[in-house]
N, C-alpha and C. Protein backbone atom coordinates (compact mmCIF):
# COMPACT_ATOMS: atom_id res chain seq x y z
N UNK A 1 -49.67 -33.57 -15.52
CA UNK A 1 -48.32 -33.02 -15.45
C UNK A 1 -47.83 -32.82 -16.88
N UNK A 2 -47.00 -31.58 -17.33
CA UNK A 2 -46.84 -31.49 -18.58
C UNK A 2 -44.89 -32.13 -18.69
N UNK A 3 -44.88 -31.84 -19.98
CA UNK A 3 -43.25 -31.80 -20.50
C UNK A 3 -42.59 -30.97 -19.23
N UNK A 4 -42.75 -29.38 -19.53
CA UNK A 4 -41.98 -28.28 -18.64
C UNK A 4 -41.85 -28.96 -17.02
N UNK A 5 -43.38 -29.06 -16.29
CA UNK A 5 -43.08 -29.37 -15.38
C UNK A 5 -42.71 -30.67 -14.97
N UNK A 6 -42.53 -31.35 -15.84
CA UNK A 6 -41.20 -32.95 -15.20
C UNK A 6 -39.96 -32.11 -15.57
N UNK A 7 -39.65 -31.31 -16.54
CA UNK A 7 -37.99 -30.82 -17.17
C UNK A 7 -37.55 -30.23 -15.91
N UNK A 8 -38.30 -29.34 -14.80
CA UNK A 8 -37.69 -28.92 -14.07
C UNK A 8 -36.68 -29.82 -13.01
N UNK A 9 -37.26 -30.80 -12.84
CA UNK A 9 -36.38 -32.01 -12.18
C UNK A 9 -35.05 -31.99 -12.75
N UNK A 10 -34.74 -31.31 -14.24
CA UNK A 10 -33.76 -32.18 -14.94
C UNK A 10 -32.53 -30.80 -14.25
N UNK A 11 -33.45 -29.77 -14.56
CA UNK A 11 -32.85 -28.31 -14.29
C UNK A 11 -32.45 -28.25 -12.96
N UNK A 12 -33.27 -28.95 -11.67
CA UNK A 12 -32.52 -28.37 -10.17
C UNK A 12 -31.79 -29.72 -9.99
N UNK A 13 -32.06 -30.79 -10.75
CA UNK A 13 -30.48 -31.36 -10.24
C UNK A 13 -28.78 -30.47 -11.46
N UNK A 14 -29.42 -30.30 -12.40
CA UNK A 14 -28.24 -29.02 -12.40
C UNK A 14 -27.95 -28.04 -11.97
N UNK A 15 -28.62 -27.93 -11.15
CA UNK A 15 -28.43 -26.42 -10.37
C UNK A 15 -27.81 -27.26 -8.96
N UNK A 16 -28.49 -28.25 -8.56
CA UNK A 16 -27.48 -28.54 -7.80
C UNK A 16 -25.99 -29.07 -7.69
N UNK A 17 -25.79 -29.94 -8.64
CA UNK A 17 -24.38 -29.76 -9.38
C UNK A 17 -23.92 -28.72 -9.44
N UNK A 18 -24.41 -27.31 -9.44
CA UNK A 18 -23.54 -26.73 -9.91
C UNK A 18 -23.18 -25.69 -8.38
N UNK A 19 -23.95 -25.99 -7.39
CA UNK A 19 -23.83 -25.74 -6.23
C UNK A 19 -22.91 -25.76 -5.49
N UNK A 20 -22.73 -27.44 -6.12
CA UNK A 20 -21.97 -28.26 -5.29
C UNK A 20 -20.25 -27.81 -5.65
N UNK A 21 -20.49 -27.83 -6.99
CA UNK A 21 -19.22 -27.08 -6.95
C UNK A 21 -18.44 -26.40 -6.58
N UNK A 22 -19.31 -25.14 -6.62
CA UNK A 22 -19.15 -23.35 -6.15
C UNK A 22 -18.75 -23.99 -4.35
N UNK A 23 -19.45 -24.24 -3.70
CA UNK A 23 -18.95 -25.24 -2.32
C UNK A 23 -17.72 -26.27 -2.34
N UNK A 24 -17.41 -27.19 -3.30
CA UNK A 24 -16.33 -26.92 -3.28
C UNK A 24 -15.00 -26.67 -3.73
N UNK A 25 -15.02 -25.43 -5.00
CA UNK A 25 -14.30 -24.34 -4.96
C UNK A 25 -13.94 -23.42 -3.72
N UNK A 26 -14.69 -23.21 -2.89
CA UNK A 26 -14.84 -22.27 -1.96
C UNK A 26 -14.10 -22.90 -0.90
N UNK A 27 -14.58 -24.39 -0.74
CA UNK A 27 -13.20 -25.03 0.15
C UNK A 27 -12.25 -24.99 -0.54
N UNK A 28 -11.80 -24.91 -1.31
CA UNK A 28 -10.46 -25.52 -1.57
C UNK A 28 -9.64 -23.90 -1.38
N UNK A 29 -10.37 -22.99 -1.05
CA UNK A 29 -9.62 -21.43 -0.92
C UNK A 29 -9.21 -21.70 0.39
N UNK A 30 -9.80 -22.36 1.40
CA UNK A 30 -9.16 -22.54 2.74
C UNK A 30 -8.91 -21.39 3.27
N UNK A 31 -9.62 -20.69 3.59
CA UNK A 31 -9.36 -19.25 4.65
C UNK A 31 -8.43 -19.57 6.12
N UNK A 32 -9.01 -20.82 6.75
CA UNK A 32 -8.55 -21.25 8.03
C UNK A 32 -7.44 -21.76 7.78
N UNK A 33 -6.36 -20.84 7.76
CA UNK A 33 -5.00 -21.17 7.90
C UNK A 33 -4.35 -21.13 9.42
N UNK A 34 -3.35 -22.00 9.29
CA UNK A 34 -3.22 -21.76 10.72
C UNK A 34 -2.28 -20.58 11.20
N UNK A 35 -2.27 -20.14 12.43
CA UNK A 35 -1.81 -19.17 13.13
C UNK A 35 -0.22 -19.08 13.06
N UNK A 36 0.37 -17.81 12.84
CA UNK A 36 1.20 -17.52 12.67
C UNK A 36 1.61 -16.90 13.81
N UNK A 37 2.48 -17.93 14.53
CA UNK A 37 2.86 -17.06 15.99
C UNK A 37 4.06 -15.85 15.99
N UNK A 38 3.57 -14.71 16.03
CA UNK A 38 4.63 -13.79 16.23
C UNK A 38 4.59 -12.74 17.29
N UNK A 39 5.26 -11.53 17.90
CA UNK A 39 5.16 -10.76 18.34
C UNK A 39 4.20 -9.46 17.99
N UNK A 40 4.16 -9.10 16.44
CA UNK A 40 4.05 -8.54 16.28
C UNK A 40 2.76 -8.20 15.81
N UNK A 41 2.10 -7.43 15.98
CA UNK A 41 0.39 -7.15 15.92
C UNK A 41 -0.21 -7.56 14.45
N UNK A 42 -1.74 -8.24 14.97
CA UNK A 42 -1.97 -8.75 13.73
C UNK A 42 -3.15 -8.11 12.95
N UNK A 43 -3.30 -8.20 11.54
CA UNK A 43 -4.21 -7.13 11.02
C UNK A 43 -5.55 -7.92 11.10
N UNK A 44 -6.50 -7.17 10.53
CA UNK A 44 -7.80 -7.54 10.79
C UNK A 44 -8.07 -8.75 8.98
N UNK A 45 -7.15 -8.80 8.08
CA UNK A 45 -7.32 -9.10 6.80
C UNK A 45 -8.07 -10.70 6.70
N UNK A 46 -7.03 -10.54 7.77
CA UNK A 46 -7.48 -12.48 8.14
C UNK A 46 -8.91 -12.73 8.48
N UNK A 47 -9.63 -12.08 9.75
CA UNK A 47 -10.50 -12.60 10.39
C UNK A 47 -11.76 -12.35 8.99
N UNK A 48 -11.50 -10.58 8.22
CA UNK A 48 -12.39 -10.74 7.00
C UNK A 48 -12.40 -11.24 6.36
N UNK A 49 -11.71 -12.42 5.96
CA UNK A 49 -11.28 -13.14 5.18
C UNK A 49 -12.32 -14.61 5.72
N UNK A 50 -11.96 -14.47 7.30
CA UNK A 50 -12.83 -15.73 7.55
C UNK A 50 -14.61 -15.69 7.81
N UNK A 51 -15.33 -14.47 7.99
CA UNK A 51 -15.97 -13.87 7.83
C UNK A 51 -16.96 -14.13 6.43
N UNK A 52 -16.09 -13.62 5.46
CA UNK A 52 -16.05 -13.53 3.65
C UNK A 52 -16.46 -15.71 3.86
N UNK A 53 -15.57 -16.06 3.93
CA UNK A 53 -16.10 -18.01 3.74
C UNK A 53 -17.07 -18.04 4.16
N UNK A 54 -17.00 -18.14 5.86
CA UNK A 54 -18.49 -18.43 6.52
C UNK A 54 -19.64 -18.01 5.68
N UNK A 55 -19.76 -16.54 5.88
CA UNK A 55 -20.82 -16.23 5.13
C UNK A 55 -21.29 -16.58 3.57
N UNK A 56 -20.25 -16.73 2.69
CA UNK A 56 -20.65 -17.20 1.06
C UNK A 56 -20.88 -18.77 1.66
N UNK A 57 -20.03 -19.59 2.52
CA UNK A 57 -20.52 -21.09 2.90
C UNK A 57 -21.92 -21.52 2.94
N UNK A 58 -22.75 -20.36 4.06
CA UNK A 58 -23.75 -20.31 4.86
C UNK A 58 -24.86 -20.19 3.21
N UNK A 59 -24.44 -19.44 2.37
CA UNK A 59 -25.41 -18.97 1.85
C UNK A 59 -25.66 -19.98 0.86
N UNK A 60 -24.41 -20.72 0.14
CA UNK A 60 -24.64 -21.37 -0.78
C UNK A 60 -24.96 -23.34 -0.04
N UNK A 61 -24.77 -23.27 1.35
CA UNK A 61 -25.81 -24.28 1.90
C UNK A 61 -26.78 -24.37 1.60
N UNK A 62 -27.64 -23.14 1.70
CA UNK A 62 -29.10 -22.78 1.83
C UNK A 62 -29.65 -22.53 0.76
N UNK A 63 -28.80 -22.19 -0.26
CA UNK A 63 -29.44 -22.95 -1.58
C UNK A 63 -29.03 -23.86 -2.22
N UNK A 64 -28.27 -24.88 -1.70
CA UNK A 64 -28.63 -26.41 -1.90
C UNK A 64 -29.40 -27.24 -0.98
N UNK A 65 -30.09 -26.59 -0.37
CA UNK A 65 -31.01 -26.92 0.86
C UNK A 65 -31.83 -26.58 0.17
N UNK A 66 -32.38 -25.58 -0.03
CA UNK A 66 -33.45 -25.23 -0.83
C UNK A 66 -33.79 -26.00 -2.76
N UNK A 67 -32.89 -26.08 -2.90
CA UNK A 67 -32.72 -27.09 -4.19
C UNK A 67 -33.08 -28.54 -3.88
N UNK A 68 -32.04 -28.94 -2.99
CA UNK A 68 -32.50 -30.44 -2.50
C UNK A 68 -34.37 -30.65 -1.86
N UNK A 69 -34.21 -29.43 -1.82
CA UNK A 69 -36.15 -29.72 -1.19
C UNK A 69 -37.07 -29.52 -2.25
N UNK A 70 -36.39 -28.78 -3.30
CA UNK A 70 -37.08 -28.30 -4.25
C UNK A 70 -37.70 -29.59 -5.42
N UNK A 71 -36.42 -30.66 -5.32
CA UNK A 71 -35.99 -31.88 -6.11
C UNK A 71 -37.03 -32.63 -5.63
N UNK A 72 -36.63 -32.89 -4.40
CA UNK A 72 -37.96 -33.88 -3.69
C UNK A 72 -39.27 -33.73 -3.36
N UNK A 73 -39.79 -32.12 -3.40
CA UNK A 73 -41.29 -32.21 -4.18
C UNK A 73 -41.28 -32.41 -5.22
N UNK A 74 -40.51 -31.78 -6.41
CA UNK A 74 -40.81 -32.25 -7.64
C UNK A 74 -41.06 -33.69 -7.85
N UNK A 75 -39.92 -34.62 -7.58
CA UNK A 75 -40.17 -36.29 -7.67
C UNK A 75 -40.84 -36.47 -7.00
N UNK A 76 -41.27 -36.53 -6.07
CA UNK A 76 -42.96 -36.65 -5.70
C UNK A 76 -43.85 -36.84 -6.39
N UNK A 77 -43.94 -35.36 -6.86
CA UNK A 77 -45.29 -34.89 -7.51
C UNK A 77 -44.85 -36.28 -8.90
N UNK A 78 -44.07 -35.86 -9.40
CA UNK A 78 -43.10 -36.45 -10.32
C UNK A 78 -43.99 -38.25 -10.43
N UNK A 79 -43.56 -38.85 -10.00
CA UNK A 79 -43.55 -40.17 -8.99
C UNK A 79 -45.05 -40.88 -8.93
N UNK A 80 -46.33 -39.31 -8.06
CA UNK A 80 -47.44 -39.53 -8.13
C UNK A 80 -48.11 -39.73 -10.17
N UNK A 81 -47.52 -38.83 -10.46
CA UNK A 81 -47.75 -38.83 -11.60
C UNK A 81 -47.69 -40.13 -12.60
N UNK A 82 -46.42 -40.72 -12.51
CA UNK A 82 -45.77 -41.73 -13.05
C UNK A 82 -46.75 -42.91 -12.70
N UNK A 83 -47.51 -42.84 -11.33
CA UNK A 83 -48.64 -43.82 -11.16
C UNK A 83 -49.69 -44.22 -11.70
N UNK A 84 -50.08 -42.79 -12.65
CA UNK A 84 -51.24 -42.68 -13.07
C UNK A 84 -51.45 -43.37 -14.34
N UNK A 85 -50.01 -44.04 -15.39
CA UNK A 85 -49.70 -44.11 -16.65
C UNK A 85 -49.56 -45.54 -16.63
N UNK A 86 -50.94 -46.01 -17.70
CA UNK A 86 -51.23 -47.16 -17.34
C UNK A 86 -49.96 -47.85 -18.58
N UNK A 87 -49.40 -48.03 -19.68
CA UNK A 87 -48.48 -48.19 -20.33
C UNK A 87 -47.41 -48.20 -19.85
N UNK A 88 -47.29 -49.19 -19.87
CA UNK A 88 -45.82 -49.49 -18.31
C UNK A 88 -44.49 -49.08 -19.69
N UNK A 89 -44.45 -49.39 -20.57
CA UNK A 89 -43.23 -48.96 -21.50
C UNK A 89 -43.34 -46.98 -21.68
N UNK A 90 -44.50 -46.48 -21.52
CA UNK A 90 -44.31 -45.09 -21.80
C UNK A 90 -43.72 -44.70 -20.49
N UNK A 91 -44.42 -45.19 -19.24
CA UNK A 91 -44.19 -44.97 -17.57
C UNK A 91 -42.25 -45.37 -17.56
N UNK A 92 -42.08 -46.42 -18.54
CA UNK A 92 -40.10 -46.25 -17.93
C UNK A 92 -39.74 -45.50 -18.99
N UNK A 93 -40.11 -45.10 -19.94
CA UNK A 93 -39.52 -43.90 -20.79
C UNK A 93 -39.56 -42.20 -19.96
N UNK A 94 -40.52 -42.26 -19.48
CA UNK A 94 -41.00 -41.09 -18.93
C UNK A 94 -40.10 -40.87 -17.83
N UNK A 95 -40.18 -42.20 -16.70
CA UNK A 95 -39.25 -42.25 -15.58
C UNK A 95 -38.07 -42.35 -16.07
N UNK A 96 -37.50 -42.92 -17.02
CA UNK A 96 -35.61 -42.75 -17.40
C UNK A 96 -35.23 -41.37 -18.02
N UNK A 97 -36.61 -40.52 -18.32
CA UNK A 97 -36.36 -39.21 -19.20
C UNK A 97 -36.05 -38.18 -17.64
N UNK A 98 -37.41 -38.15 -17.26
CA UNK A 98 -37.63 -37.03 -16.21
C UNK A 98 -36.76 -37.27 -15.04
N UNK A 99 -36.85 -39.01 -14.42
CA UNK A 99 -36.27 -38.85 -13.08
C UNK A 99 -35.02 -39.37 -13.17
N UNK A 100 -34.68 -40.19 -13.78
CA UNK A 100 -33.31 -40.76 -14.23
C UNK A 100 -32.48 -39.44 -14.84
N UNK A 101 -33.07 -38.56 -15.47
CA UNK A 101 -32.11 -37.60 -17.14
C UNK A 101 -31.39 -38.36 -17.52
N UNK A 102 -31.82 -39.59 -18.01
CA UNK A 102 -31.09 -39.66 -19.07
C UNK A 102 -30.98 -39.48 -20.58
N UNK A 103 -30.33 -39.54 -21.02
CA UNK A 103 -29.89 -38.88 -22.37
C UNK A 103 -31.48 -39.97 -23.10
N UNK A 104 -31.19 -39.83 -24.30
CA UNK A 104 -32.59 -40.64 -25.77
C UNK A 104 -32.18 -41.67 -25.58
N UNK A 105 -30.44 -41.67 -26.12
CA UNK A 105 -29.64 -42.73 -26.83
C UNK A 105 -29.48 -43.86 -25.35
N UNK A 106 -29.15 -43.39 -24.20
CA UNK A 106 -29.47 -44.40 -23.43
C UNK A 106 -30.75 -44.99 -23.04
N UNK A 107 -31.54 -44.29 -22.90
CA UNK A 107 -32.83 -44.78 -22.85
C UNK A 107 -33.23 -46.17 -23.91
N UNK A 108 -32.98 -45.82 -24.78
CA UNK A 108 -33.08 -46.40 -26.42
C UNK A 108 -32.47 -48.01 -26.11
N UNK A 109 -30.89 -47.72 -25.55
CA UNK A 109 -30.38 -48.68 -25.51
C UNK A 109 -30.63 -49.29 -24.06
N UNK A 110 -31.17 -49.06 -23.17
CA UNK A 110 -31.66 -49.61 -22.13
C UNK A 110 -32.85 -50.62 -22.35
N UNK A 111 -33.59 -50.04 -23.22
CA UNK A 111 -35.19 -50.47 -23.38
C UNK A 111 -35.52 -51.64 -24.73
N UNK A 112 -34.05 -50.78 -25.72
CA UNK A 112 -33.75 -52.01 -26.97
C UNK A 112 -34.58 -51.22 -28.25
N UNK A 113 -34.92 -49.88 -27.65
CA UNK A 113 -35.73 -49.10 -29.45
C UNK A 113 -34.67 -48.30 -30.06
N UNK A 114 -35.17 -47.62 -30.89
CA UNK A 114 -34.24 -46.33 -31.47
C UNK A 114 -34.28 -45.30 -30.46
N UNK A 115 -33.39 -44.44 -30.91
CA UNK A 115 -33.08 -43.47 -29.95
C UNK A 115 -34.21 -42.61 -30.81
N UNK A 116 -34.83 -42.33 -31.52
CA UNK A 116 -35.98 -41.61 -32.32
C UNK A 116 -37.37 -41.87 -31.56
N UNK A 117 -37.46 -43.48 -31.77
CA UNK A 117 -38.45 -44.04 -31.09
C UNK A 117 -38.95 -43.49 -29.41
N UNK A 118 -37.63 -43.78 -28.73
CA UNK A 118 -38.19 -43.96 -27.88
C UNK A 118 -38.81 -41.94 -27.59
N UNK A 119 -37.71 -41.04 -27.77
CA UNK A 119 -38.43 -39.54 -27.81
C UNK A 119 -39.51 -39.31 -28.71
N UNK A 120 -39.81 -39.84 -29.98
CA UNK A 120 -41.60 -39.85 -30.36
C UNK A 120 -42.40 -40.20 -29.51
N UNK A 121 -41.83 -41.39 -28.59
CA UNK A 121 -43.07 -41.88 -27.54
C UNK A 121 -43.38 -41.23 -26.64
N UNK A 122 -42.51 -40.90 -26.01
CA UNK A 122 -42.42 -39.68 -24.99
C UNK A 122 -42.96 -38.50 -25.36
N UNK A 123 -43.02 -37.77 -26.43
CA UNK A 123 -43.44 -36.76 -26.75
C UNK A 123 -45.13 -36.58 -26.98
N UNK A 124 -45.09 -38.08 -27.72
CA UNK A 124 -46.44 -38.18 -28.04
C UNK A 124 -47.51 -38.61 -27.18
N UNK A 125 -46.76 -39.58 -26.10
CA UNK A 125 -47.62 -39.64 -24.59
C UNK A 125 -48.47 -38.10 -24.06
N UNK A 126 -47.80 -36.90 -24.09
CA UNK A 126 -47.76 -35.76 -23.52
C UNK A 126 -48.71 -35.02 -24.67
N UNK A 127 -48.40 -35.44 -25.82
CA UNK A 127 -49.48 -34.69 -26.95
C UNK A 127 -50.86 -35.05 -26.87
N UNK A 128 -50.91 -36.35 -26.43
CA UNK A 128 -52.33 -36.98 -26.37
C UNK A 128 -52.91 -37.17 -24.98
N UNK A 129 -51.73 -37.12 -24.20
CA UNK A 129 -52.30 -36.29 -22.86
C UNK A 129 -53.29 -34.48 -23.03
N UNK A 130 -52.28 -34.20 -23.50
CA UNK A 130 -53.30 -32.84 -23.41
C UNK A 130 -54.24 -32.76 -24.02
N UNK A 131 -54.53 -33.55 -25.21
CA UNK A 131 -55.60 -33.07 -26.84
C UNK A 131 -56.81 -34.20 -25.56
N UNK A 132 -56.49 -35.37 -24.79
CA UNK A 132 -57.80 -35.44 -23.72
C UNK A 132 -57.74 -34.24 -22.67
N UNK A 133 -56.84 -33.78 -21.93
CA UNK A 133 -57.67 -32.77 -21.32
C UNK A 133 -58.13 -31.70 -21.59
N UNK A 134 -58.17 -31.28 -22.93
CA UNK A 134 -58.52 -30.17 -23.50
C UNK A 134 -59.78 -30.31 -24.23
N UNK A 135 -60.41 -31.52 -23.92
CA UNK A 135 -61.90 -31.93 -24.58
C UNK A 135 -62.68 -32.24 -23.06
């Protein structure tokens, strides 16, 4: 597994954040107002209106559905990976980088290194990962 493909983990939980938002922004427009009882004939503005939610609702479900599924193969794969790394201090750098995101400086201060340290290690796990599979 390289750098890129653990970063994507870091990327669809921002994408789902940012999902989540747009969902709820979209509630807080509240289309379903309630009924205005009158005599007098009512236009169609409303029902497109409720129409217009449902449908942007429906859509931006389904891609946090699709995100949320997207997340949990990645950590998986993610996860299987993390098994393979016999250096149990590179394995929680790796896991507080990729599956945690967290920032250097917490990592650093979680673990008790520099915030330098601990991203040389990380970096350099992945450098000397590849320079063996490339022999």
């Amino acid at each position: 597994m390289t750098v890129e493909e653990l970063s994507q983990i870091y990327y669809i939980n921002k994408e789902i954040v940012h999902i989540q938002k747009e969902i709820a922004k979209l509630k807080e427009k509240n289309f379903y107002k309630k009924p205005v009882l009158s005599d007098l004939p009512k236009g169609s503005k409303q029902v497109n209106e409720n129409l217009q939610y449902i449908e942007e609702m429906e859509e931006l479900e389904q891609q946090l559905n699709f995100s949320l599924m997207e997340l949990q193969k990645k950590r998986m794969a993610a996860e299987v990976f993390l098994q393979t790394i016999e250096n149990a201090e590179d394995r929680l750098i790796i896991r507080l980088r990729a599956i945690n995101n967290m920032k250097w400086q917490e990592i650093a201060d979680e673990i008790g290194l520099e915030r330098t340290t601990v991203s040389k290690r990380f970096y350099k796990f992945f450098t000397v990962q590849n320079s063996h599979n490339s022999h």
